[in-house]
Protein backbone atom coordinates (compact mmCIF):
# COMPACT_ATOMS: atom_id res chain seq x y z
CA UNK A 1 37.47 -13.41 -2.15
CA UNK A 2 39.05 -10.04 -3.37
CA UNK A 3 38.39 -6.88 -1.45
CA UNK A 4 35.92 -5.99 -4.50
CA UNK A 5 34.01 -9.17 -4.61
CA UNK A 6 30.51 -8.53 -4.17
CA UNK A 7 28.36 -11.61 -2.64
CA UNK A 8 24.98 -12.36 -2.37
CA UNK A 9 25.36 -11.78 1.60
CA UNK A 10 27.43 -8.19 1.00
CA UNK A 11 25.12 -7.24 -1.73
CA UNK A 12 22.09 -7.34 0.42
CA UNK A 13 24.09 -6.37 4.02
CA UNK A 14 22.71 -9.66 5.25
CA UNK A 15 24.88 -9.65 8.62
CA UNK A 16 23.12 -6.75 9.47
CA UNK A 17 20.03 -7.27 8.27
CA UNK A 18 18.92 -10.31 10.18
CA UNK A 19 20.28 -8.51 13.13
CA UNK A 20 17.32 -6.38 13.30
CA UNK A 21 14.86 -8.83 14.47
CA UNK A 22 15.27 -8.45 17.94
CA UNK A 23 12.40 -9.42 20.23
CA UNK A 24 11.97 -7.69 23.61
CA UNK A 25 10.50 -10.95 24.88
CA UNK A 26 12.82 -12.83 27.45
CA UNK A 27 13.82 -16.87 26.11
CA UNK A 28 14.00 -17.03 30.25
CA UNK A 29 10.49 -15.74 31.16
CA UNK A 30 8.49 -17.28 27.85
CA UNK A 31 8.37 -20.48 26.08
CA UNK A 32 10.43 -19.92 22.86
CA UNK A 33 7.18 -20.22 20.36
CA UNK A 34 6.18 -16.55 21.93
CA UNK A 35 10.01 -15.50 21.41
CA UNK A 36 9.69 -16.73 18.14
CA UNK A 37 5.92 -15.00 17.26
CA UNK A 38 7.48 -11.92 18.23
CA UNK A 39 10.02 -12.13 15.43
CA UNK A 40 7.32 -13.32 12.98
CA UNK A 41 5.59 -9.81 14.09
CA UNK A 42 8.79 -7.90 13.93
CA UNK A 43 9.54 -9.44 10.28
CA UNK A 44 6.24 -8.74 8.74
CA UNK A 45 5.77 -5.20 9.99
CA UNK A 46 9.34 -4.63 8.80
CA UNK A 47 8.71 -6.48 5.30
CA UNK A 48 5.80 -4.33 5.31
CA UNK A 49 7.86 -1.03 5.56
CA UNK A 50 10.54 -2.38 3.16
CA UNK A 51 7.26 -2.48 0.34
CA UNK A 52 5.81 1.05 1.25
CA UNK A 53 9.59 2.47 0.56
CA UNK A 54 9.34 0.83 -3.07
CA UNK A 55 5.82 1.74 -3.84
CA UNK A 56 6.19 5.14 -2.66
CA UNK A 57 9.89 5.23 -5.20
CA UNK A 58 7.34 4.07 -7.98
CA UNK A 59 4.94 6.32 -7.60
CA UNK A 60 6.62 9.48 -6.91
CA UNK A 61 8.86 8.57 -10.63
CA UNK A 62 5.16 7.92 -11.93
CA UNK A 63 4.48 11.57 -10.46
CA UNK A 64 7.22 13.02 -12.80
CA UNK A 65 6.30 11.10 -15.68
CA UNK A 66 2.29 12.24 -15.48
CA UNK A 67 3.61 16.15 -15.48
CA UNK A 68 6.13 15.59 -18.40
CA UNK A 69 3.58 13.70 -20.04
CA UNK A 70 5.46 12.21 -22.95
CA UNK A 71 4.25 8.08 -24.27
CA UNK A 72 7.48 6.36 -23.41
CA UNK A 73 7.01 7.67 -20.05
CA UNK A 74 3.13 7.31 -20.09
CA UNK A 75 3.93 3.80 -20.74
CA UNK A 76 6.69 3.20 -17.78
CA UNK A 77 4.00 4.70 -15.69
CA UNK A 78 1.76 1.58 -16.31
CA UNK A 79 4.85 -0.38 -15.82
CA UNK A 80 5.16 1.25 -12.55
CA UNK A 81 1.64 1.12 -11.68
CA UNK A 82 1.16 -2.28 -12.13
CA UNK A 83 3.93 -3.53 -9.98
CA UNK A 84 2.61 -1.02 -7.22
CA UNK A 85 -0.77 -2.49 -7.70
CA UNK A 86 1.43 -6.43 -7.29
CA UNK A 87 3.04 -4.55 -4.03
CA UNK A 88 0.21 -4.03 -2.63
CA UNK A 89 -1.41 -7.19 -2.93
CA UNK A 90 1.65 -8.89 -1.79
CA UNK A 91 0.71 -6.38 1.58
CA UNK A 92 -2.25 -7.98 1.62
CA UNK A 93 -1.28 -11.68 1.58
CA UNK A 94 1.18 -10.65 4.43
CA UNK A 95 -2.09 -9.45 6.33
CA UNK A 96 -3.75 -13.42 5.57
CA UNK A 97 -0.41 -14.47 7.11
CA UNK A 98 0.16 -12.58 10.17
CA UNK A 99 -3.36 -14.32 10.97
CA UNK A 100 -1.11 -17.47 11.99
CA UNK A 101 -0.17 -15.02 14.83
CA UNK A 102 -1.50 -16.99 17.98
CA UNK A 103 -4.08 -14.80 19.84
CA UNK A 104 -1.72 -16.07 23.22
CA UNK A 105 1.51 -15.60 22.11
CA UNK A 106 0.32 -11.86 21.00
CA UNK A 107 -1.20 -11.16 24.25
CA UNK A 108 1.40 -12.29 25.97
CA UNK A 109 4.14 -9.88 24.12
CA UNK A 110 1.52 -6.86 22.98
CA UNK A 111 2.89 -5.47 26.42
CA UNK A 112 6.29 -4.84 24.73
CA UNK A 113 5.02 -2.65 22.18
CA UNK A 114 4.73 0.30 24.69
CA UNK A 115 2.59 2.96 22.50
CA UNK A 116 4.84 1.63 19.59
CA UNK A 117 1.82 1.15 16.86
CA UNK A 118 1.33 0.89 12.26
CA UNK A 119 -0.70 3.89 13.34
CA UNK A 120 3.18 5.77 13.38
CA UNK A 121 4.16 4.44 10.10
CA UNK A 122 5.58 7.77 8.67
CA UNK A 123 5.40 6.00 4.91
CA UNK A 124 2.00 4.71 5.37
CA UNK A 125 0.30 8.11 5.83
CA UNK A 126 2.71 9.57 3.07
CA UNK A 127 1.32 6.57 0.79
CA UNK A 128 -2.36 7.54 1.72
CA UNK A 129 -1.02 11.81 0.53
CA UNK A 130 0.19 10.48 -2.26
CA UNK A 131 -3.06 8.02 -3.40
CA UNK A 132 -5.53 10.54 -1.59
CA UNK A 133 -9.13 9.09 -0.05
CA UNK A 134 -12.75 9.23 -1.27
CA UNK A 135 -13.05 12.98 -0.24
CA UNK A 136 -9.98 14.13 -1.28
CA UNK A 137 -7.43 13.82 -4.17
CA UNK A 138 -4.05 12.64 -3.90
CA UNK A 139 -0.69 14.18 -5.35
CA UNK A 140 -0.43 11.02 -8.07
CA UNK A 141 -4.31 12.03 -9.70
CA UNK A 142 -3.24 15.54 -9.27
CA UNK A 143 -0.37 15.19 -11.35
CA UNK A 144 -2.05 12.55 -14.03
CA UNK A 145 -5.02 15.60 -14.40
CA UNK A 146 -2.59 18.40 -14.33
CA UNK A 147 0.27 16.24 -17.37
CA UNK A 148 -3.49 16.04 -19.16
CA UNK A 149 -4.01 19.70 -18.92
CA UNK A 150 -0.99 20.72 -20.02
CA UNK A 151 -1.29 18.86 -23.14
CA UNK A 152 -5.17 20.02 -23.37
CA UNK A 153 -6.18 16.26 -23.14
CA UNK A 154 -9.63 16.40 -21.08
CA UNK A 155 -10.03 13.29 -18.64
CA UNK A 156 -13.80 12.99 -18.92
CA UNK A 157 -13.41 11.83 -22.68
CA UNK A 158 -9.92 9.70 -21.89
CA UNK A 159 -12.14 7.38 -19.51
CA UNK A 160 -15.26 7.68 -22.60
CA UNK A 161 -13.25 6.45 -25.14
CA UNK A 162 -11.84 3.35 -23.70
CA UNK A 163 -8.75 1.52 -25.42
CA UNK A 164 -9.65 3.66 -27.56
CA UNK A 165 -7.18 6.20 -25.61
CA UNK A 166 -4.23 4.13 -25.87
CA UNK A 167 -2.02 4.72 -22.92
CA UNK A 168 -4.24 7.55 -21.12
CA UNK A 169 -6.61 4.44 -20.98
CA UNK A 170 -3.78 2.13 -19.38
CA UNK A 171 -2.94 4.70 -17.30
CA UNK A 172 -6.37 5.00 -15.78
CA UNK A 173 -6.68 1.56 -15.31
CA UNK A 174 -3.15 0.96 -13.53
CA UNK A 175 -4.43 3.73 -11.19
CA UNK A 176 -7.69 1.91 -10.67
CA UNK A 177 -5.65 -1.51 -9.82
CA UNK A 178 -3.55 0.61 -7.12
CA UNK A 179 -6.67 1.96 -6.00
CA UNK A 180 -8.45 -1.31 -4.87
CA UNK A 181 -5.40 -2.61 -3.82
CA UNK A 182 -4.96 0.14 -1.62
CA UNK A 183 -8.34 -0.17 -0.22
CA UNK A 184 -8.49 -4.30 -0.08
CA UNK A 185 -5.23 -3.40 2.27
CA UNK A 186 -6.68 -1.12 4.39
CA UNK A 187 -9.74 -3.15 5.05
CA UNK A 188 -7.78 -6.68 5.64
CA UNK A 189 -5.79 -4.81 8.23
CA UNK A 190 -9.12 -3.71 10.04
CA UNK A 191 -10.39 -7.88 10.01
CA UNK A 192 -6.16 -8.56 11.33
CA UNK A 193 -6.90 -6.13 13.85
CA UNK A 194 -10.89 -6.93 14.99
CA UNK A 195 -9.81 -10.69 15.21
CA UNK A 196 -6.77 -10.36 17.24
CA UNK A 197 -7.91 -7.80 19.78
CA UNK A 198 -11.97 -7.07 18.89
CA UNK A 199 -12.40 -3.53 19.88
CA UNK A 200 -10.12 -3.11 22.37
CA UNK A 201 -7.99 0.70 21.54
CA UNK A 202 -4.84 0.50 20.13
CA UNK A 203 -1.15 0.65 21.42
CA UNK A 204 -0.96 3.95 20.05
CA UNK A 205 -4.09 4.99 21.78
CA UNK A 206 -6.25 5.11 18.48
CA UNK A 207 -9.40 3.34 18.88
CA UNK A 208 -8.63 0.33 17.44
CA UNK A 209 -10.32 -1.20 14.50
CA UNK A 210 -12.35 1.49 14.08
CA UNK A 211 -9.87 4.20 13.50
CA UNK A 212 -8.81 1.67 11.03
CA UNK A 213 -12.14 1.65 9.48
CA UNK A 214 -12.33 5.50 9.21
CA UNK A 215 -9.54 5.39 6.73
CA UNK A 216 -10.09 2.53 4.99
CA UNK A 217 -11.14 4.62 1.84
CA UNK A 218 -10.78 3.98 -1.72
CA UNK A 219 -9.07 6.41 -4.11
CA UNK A 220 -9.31 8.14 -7.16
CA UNK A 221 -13.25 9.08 -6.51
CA UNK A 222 -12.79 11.30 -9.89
CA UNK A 223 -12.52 8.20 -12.09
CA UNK A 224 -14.73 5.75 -10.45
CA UNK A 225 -17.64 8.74 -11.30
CA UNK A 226 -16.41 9.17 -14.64
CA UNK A 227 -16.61 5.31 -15.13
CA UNK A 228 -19.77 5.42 -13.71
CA UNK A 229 -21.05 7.60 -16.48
CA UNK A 230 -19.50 5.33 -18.71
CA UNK A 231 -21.35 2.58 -17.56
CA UNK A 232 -25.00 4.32 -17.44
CA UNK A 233 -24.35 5.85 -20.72
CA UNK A 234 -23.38 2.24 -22.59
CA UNK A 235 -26.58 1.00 -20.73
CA UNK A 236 -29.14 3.66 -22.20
CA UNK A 237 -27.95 2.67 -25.71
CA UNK A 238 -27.81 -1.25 -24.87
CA UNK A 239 -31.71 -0.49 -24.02
């Protein structure tokens, strides 16, 4: 291999990746299924922060495109959007699998954690900024409403007319996808967390699940009122 040769192990700084898994457990003092539960925590919480760094990348360029405004980059926006909305799903799933997590083996290493907690995740409550909550908007809608105004497009009849909009109407809809993705998320870490320690506070010294609960809010409240005029309206002329 030349000096230049780029591998799949260089490429992707394998040598030093897997060397970050590192288990405070002791092989001496535990049987090596706790040791090895400990990593499984370790990799999905670090998977985990891996995804938040991409989604956050995709939505901040989706940012920029919503103020410029133009329709190639309205359209890489859904792009973007979309594979946010995949991210976090894929979150999700990774939620249905840390539920293999033995109750025992977690009790048994939870000690090691110190006040360590998700509750710290610096890109977690930069993601929840950036998509906002039900009482308050987030920098992405912000931008989307302020690209509209700019070009005197008015939201209320974007989210009226349907396709009918073209790419304003994609565009809603990809931020409607991240939106309950977001929230389906948020709430599947709050069962993760009642089933594997019921209502006990967290490491952190939150209160648990139900500091969980308290911001497992949905997004983009703006839209999901305009589409609930949409709906009432189609339903007095159905009638």
């Amino acid at each position: 291999m030349t000096p230049t040769e780029v591998t799949y192990a260089s490429y992707l700084k394998l040598d030093e990746l897997l060397t970050l898994q590192q288990p405070r457990t002791s092989e001496d003092d535990a049987d090596l299924t706790t040791v090895l539960s400990e990593q499984f925590f370790i990799v999905s919480h670090q998977t985990c922060e891996l995804w938040l760094k991409q989604i956050l990348g995709d939505l901040a360029a989706v940012e920029g495109h919503f103020l410029t405004m133009t329709t190639s980059g309205l359209e890489r926006s859904v792009d973007l959007l979309y594979r946010s909305g995949e991210l976090l799903r894929l979150l999700h799933e990774q939620l249905m699998a840390l539920e293999r997590l033995p109750l025992e083996d977690f009790a048994r290493f939870r000690q090691h954690l110190g006040t360590a907690s998700g509750a710290q995740s610096s890109q977690s409550h930069e993601l929840e900024r950036v998509l906002g909550s039900a009482n308050r908007s987030g920098s992405l809608f912000l931008a989307f409403r302020s690209g509209l105004e700019r070009i005197g497009a008015d939201l209320e009849e974007i989210v009226a007319a349907g396709v009918e909009a073209g790419s304003f109407h994609r565009a809603v809809e990809a931020m409607l996808r991240v939106g309950n993705g977001y929230f389906q998320w948020k709430i599947g870490h709050v069962g993760l967390v009642m089933k594997m320690i019921g209502e006990q506070p967290g490491t952190a010294g939150t209160s648990g699940a139900a500091h969980l609960l308290g911001r497992a809010t949905m997004p983009f409240t703006e839209l999901h009122e305009l589409r609930g005029k949409v709906h009432e309206r189609q339903q007095r002329q159905a009638g």
